[in-house]
Each structure stands twice: as structure tokens, then as C-alpha cells.
N, C-alpha and C. Protein backbone atom coordinates (compact mmCIF):
# COMPACT_ATOMS: atom_id res chain seq x y z
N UNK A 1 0.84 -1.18 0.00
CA UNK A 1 0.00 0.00 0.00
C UNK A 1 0.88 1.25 0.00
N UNK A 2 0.23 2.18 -0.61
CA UNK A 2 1.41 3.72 -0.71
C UNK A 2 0.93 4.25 0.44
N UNK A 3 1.39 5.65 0.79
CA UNK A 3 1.57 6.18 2.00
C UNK A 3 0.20 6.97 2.04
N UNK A 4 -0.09 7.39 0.54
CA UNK A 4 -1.35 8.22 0.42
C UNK A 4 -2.56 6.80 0.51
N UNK A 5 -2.57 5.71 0.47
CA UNK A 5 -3.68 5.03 0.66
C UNK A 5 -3.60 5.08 2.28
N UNK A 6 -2.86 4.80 3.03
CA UNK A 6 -2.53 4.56 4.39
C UNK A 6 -3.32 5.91 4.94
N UNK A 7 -2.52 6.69 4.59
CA UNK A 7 -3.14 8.05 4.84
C UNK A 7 -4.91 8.37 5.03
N UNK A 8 -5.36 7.60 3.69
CA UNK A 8 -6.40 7.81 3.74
C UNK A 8 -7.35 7.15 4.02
N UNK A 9 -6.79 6.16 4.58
CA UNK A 9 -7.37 4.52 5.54
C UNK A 9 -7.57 5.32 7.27
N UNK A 10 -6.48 5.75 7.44
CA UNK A 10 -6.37 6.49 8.30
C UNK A 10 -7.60 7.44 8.82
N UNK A 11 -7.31 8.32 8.22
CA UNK A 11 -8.56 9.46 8.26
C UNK A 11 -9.86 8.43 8.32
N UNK A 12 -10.14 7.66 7.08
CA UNK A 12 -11.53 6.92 7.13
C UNK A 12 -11.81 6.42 8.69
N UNK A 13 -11.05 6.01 9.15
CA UNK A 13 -11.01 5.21 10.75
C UNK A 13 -11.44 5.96 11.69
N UNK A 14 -10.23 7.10 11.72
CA UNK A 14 -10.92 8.39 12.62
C UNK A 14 -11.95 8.73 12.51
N UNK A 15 -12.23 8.88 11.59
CA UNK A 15 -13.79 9.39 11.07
C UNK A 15 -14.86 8.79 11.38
N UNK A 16 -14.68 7.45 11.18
CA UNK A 16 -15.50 6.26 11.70
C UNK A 16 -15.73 6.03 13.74
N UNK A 17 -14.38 6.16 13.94
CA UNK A 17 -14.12 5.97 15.56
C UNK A 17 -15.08 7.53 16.33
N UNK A 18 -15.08 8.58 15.59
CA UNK A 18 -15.74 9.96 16.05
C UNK A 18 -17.05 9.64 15.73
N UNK A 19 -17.12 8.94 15.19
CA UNK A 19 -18.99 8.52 14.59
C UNK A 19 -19.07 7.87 15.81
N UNK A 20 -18.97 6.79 16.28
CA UNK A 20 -19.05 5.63 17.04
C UNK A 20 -18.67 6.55 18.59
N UNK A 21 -18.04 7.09 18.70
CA UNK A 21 -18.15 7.79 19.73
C UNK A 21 -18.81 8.37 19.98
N UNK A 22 -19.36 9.34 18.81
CA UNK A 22 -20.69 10.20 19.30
C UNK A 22 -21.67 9.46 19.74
N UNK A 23 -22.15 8.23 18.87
CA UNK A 23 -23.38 7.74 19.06
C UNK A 23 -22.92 6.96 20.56
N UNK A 24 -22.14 6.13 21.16
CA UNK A 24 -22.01 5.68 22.02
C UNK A 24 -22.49 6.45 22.81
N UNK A 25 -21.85 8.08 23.13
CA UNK A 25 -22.51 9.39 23.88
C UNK A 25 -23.80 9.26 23.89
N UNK A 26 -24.42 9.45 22.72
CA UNK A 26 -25.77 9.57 22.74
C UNK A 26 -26.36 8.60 23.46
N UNK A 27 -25.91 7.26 23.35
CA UNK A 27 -26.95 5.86 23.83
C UNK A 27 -26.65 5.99 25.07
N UNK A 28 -25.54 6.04 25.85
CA UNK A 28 -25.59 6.38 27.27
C UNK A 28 -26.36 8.05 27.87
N UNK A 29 -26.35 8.62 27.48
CA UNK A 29 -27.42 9.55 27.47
C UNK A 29 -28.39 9.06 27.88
N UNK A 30 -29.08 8.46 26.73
CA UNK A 30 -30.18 8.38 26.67
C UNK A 30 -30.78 7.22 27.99
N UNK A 31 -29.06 6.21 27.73
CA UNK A 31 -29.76 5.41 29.32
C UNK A 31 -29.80 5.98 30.65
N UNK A 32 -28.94 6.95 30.48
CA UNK A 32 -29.46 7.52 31.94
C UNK A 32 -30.58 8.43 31.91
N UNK A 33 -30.96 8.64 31.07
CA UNK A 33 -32.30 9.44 31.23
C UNK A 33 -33.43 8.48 31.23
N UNK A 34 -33.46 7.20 30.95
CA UNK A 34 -34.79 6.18 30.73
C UNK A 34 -34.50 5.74 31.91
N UNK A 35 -32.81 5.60 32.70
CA UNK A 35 -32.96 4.97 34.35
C UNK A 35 -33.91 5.82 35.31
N UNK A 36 -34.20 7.00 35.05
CA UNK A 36 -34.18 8.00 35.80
C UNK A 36 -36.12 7.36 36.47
N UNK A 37 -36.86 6.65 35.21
CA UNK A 37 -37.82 5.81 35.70
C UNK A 37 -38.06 4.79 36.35
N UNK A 38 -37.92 4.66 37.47
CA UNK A 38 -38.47 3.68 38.53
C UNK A 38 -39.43 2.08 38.01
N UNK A 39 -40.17 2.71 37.18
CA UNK A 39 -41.39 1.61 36.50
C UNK A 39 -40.44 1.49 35.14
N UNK A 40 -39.52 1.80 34.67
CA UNK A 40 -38.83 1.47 33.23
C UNK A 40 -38.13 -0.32 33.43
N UNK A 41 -38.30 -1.14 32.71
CA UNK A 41 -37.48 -2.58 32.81
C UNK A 41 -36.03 -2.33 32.40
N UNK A 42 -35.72 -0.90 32.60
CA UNK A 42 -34.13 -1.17 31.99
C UNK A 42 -33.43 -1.55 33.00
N UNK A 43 -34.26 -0.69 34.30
CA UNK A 43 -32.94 -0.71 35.69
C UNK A 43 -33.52 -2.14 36.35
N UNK A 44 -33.70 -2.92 35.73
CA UNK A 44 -34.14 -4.51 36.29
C UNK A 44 -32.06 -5.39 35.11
N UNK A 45 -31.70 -4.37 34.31
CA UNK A 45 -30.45 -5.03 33.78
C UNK A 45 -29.20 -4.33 33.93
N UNK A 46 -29.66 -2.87 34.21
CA UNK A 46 -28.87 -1.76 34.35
C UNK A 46 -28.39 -1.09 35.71
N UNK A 47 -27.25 -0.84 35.91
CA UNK A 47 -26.91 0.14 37.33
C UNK A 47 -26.25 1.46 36.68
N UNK A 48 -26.51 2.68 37.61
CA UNK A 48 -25.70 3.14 36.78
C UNK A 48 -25.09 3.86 38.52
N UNK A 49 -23.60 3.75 38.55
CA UNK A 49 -23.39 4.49 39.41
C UNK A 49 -22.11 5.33 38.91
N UNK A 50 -21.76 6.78 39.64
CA UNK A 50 -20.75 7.61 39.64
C UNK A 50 -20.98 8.11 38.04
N UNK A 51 -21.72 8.10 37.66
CA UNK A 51 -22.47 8.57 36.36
C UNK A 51 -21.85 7.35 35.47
N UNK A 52 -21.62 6.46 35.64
CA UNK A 52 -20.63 5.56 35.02
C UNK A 52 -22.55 4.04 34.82
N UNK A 53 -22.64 3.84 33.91
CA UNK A 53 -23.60 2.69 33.45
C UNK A 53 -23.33 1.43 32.51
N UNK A 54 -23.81 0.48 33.91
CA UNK A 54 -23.30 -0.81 33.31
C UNK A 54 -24.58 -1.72 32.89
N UNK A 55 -24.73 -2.56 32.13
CA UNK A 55 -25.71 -3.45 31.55
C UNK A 55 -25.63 -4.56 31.54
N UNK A 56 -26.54 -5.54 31.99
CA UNK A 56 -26.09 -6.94 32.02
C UNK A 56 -27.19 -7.57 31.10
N UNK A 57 -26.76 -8.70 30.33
CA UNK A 57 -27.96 -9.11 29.37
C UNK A 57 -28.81 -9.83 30.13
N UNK A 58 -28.71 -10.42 31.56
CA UNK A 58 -29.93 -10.76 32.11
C UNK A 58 -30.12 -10.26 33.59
N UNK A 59 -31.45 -10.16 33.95
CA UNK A 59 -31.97 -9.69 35.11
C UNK A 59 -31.19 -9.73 36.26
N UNK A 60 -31.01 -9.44 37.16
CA UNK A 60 -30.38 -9.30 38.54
C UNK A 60 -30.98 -10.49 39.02
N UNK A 61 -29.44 -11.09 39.39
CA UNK A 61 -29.90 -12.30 40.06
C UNK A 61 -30.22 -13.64 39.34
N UNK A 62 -30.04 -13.52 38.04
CA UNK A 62 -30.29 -14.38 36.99
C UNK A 62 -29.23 -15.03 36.72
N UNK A 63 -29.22 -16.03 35.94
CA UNK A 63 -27.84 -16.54 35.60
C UNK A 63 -27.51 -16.57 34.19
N UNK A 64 -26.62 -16.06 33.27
CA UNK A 64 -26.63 -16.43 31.94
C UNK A 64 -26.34 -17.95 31.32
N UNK A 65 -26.74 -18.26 30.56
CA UNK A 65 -25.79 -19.26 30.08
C UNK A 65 -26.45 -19.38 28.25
N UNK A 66 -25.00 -18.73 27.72
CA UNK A 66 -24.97 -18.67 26.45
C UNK A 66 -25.75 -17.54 26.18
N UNK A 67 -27.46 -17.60 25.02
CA UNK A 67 -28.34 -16.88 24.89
C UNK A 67 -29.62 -16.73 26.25
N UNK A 68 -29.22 -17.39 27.18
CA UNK A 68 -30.40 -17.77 28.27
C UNK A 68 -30.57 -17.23 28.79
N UNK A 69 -31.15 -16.74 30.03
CA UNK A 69 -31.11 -16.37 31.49
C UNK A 69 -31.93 -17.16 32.22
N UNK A 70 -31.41 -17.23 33.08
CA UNK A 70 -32.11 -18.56 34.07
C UNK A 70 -31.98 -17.66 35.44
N UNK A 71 -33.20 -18.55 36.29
CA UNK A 71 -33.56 -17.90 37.52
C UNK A 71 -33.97 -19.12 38.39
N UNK A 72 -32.92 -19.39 39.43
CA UNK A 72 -33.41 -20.56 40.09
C UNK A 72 -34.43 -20.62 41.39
N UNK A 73 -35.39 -20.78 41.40
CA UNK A 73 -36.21 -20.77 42.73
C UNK A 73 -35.98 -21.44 43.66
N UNK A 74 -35.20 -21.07 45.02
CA UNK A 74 -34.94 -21.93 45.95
C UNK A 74 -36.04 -22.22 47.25
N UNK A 75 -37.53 -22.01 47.14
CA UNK A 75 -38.41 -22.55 47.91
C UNK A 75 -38.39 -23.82 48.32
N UNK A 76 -38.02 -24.19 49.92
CA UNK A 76 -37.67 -25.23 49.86
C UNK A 76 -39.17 -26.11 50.42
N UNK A 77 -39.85 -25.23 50.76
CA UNK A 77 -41.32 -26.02 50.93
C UNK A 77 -42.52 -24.94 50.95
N UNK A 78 -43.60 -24.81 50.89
CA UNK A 78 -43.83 -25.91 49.70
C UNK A 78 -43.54 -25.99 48.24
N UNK A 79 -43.48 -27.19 48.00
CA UNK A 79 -43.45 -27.73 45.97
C UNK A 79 -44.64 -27.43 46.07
N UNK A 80 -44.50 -26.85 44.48
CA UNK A 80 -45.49 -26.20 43.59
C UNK A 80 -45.69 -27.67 42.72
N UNK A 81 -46.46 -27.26 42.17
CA UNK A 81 -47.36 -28.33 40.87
C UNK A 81 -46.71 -28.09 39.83
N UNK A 82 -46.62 -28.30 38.69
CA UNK A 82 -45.74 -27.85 37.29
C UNK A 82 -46.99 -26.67 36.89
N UNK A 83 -48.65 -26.54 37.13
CA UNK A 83 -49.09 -25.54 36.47
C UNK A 83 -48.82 -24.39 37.62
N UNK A 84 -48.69 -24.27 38.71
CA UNK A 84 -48.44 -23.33 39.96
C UNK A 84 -47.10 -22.99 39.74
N UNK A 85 -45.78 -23.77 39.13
CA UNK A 85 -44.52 -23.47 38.71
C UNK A 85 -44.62 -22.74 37.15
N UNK A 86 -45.00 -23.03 36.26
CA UNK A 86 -45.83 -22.13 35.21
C UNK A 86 -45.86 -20.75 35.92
N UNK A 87 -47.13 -20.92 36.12
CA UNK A 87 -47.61 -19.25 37.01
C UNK A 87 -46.62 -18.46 37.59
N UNK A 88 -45.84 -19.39 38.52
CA UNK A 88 -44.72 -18.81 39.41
C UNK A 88 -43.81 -17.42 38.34
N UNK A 89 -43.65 -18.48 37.47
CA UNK A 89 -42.57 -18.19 35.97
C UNK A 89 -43.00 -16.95 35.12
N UNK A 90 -44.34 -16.97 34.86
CA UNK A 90 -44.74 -16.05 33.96
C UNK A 90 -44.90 -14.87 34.85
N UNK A 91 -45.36 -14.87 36.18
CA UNK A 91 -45.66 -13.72 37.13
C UNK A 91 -43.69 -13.39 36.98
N UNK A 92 -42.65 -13.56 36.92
CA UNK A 92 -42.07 -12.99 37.12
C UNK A 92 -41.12 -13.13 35.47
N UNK A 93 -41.82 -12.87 34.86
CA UNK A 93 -41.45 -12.72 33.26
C UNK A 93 -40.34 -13.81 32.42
N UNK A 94 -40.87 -14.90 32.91
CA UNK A 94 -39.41 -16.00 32.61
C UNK A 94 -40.72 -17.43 31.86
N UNK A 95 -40.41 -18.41 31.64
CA UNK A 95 -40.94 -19.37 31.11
C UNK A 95 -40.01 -20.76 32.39
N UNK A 96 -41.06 -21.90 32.40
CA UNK A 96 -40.73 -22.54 32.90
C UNK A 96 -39.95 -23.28 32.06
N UNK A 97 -38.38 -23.82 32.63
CA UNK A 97 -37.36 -24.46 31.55
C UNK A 97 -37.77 -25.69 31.13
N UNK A 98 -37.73 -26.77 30.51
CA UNK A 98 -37.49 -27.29 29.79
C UNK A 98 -35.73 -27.71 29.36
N UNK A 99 -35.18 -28.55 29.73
CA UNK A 99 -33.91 -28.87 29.43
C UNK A 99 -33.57 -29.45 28.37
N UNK A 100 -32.77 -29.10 27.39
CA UNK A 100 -32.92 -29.64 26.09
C UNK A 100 -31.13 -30.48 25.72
N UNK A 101 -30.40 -29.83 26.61
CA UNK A 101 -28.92 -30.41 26.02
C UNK A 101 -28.19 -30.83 27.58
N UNK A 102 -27.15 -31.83 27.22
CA UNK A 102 -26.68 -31.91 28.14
C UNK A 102 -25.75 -30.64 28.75
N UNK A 103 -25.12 -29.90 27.81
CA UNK A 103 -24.59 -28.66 28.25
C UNK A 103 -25.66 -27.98 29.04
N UNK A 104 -26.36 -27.69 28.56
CA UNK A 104 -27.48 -26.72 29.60
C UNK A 104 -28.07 -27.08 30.63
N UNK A 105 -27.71 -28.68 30.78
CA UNK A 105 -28.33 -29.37 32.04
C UNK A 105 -27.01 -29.00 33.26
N UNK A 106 -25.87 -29.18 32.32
CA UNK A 106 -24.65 -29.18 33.39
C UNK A 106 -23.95 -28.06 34.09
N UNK A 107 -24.60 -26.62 33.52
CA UNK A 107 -24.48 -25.70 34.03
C UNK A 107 -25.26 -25.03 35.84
């Protein structure tokens, strides 16, 4: 490559990295202004402290694994029924699992 392509690979990047910066600005912006709601589902993934905001792809207290989030119920009495474990699940926005792989069993 010559010095004038480099050059102008260059600039393209910067140019690109000041784009991506702005908008990054903007989207944190904007999350601290949607935290600022109490009833919003963001701050159920989001903290934001020292003006500094962090995001987690699943709920507080959840567990990831892979695309998942999992939420383990440790009630140790009483057992629920599988349709009362249903209910349990949907009242708190999750689906009852279903285990499909041994990886996802072994986590």
C-alpha cells in the first residue's frame, strides 16, 4: 500500500471511531435518562453508578448461560405443581425451563 492510501485509511477510521463515539454518547445519554424511571425494565439489567452505566444481558440475580437467562427458585417447601410453577414463571417474566442439552443441564 502507498503512503497516500494509508493516509487515507487512516482518516476513514478516525472518522468512523468519532462517529461511534458520538453515538455511544448519545446511547448512554439516553440510558441515563430512561434509568431516571423507577417503573422502566431497563434498571431490572442496568446500574448506573458515579455517572458511570453498566448493563447486564440478564436480570439481577439471573444466571446467563450462552443466549439464556435462568432464575433458580430456591423454595424449599412448599413444591409447587408444574401448572403453579408455570404461574410462578410467567408472574415474574421468565418461562418454565425445559432442558434440552446436556450442556445446559450441566451448568
Amino acid at each position: 500500500m502507498t503512503n497516500k492510501m494509508l493516509q487515507a485509511d487512516k482518516a476513514a477510521l478516525e472518522k468512523e471511531k468519532e462517529e461511534l463515539t458520538a453515538q455511544r454518547n448519545q446511547f448512554e445519554s439516553t440510558l441515563r435518562f430512561i434509568m431516571q424511571f423507577t417503573n422502566f425494565p431497563v434498571s431490572e439489567y442496568c446500574t448506573l453508578t458515579n455517572e458511570e452505566v453498566h448493563c447486564e444481558p440478564c436480570n439481577k440475580n439471573w444466571i446467563q448461560n450462552g443466549s439464556s437467562c435462568y432464575f433458580f427458585w430456591m423454595d424449599l417447601a412448599p413444591w409447587l405443581t408444574w401448572g403453579e410453577s408455570q404461574t410462578r414463571c410467567t408472574e415474574n417474566k421468565g418461562h418454565l425451563v425445559v432442558i434440552d442439552t446436556i450442556e445446559e443441564q450441566a451448568r
